[in-house]
C-alpha atoms as a PDB file:
ATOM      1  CA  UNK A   1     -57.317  -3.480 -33.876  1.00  0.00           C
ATOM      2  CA  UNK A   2     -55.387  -3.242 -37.070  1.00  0.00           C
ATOM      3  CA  UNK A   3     -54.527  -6.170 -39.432  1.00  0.00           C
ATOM      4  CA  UNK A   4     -56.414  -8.138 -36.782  1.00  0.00           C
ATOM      5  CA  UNK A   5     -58.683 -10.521 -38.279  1.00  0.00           C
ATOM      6  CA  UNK A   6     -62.322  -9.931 -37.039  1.00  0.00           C
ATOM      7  CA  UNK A   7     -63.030 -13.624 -35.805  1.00  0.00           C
ATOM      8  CA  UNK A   8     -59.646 -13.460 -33.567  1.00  0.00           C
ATOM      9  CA  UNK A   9     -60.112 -10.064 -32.023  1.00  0.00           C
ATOM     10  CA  UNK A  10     -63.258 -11.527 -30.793  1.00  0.00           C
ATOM     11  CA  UNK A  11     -61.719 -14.595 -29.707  1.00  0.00           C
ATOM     12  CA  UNK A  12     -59.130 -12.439 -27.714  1.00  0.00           C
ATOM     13  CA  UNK A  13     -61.842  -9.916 -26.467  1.00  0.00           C
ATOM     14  CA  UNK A  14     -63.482 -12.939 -24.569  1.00  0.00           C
ATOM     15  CA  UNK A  15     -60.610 -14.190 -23.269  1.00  0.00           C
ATOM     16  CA  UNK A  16     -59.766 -11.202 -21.994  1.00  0.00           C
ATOM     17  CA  UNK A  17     -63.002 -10.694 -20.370  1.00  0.00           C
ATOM     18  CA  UNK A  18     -63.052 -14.283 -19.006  1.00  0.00           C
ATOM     19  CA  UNK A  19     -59.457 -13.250 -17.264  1.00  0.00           C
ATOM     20  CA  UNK A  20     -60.660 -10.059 -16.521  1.00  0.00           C
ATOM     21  CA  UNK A  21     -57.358  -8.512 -18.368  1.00  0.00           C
ATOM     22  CA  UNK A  22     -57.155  -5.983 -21.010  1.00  0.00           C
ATOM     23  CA  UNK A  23     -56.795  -7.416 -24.662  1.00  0.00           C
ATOM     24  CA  UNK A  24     -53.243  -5.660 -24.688  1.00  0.00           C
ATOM     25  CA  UNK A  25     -52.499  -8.165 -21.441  1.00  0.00           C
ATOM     26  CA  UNK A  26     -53.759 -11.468 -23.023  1.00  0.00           C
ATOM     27  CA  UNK A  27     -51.633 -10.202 -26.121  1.00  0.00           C
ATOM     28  CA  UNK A  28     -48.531  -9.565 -24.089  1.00  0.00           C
ATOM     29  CA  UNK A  29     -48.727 -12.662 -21.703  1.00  0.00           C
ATOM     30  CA  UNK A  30     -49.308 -15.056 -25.131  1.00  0.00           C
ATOM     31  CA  UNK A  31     -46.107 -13.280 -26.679  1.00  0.00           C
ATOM     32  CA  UNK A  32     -44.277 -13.675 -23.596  1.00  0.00           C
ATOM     33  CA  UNK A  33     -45.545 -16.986 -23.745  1.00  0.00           C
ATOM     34  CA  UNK A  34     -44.310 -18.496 -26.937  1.00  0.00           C
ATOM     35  CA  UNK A  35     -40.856 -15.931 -26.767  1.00  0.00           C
ATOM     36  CA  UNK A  36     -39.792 -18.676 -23.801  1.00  0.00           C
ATOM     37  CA  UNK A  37     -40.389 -21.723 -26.698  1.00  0.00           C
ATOM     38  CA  UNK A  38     -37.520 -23.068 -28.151  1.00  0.00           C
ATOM     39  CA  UNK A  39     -37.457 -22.701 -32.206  1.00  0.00           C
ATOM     40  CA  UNK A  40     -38.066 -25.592 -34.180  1.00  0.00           C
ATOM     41  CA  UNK A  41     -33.723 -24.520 -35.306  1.00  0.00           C
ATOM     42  CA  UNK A  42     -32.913 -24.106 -31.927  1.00  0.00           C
ATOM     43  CA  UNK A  43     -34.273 -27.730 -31.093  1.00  0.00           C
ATOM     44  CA  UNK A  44     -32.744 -29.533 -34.057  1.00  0.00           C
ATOM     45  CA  UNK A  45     -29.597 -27.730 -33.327  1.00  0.00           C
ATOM     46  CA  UNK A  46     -29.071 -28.956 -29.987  1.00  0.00           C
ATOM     47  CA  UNK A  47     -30.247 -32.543 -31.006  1.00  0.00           C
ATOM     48  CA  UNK A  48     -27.585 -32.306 -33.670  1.00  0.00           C
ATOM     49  CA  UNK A  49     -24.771 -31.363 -30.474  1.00  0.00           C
ATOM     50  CA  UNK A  50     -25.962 -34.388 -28.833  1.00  0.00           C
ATOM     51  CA  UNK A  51     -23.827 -37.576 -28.749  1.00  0.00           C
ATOM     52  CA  UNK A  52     -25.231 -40.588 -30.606  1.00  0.00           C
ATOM     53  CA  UNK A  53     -24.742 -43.664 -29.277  1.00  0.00           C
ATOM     54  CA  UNK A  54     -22.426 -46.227 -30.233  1.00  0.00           C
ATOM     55  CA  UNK A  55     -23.234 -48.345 -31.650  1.00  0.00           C
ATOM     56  CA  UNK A  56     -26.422 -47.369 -32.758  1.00  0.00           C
ATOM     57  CA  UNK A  57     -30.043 -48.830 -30.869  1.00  0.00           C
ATOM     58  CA  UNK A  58     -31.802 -51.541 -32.669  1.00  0.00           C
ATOM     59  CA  UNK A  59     -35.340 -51.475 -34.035  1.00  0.00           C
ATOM     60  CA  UNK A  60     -36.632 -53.508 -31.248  1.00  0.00           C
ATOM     61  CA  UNK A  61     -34.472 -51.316 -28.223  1.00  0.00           C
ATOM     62  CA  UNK A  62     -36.443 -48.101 -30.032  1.00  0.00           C
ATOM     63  CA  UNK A  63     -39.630 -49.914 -30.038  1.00  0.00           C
ATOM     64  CA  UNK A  64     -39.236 -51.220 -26.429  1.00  0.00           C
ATOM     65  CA  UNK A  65     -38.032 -47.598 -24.977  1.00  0.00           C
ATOM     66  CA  UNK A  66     -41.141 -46.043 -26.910  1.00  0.00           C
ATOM     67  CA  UNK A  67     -43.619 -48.423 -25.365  1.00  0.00           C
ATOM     68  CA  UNK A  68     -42.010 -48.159 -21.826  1.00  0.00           C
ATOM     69  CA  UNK A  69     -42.467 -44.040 -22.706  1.00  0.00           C
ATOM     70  CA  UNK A  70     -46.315 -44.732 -24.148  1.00  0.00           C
ATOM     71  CA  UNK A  71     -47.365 -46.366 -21.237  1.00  0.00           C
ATOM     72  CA  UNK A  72     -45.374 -44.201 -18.485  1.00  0.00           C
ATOM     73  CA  UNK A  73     -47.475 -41.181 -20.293  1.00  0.00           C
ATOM     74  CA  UNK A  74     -50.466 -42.747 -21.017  1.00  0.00           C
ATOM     75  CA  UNK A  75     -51.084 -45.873 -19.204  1.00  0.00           C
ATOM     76  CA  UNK A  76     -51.379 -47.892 -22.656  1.00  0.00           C
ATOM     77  CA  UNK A  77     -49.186 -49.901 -24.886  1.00  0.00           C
END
């Protein structure tokens, strides 16, 4: 493959194998992949359309909603 460094065509050769796919498939369903990802600008511009609240979350409400979030993912905090 062309301006494909040697270490990743490898790297996609065995997946493909693994998958039993072509290369061309594993390249396609990765691009198709990260095409459906939001951009970083797309993200911060719908953050930035977002209503803040009013007035504005202490410290400790942050802290407290983070923790609840911590331990609802992870089972710590």
């Amino acid at each position: 493959m062309k301006n494909v460094p040697p270490e990743l065509h490898d790297e996609l050769r065995r997946r493909a194998a693994s998958e039993g796919k072509t290369v061309g498939e594993v390249i396609l369903e990765a691009l198709r992949r990260d095409m459906r990802q939001r951009t970083m600008h797309e993200w911060l511009d719908d953050l930035a359309r977002r209503p803040r609240p009013d007035p504005a979350p202490t410290r400790e409400q942050v802290d407290q909603i983070m923790s609840e979030a911590r331990h609802d993912l992870w089972g710590d905090g």
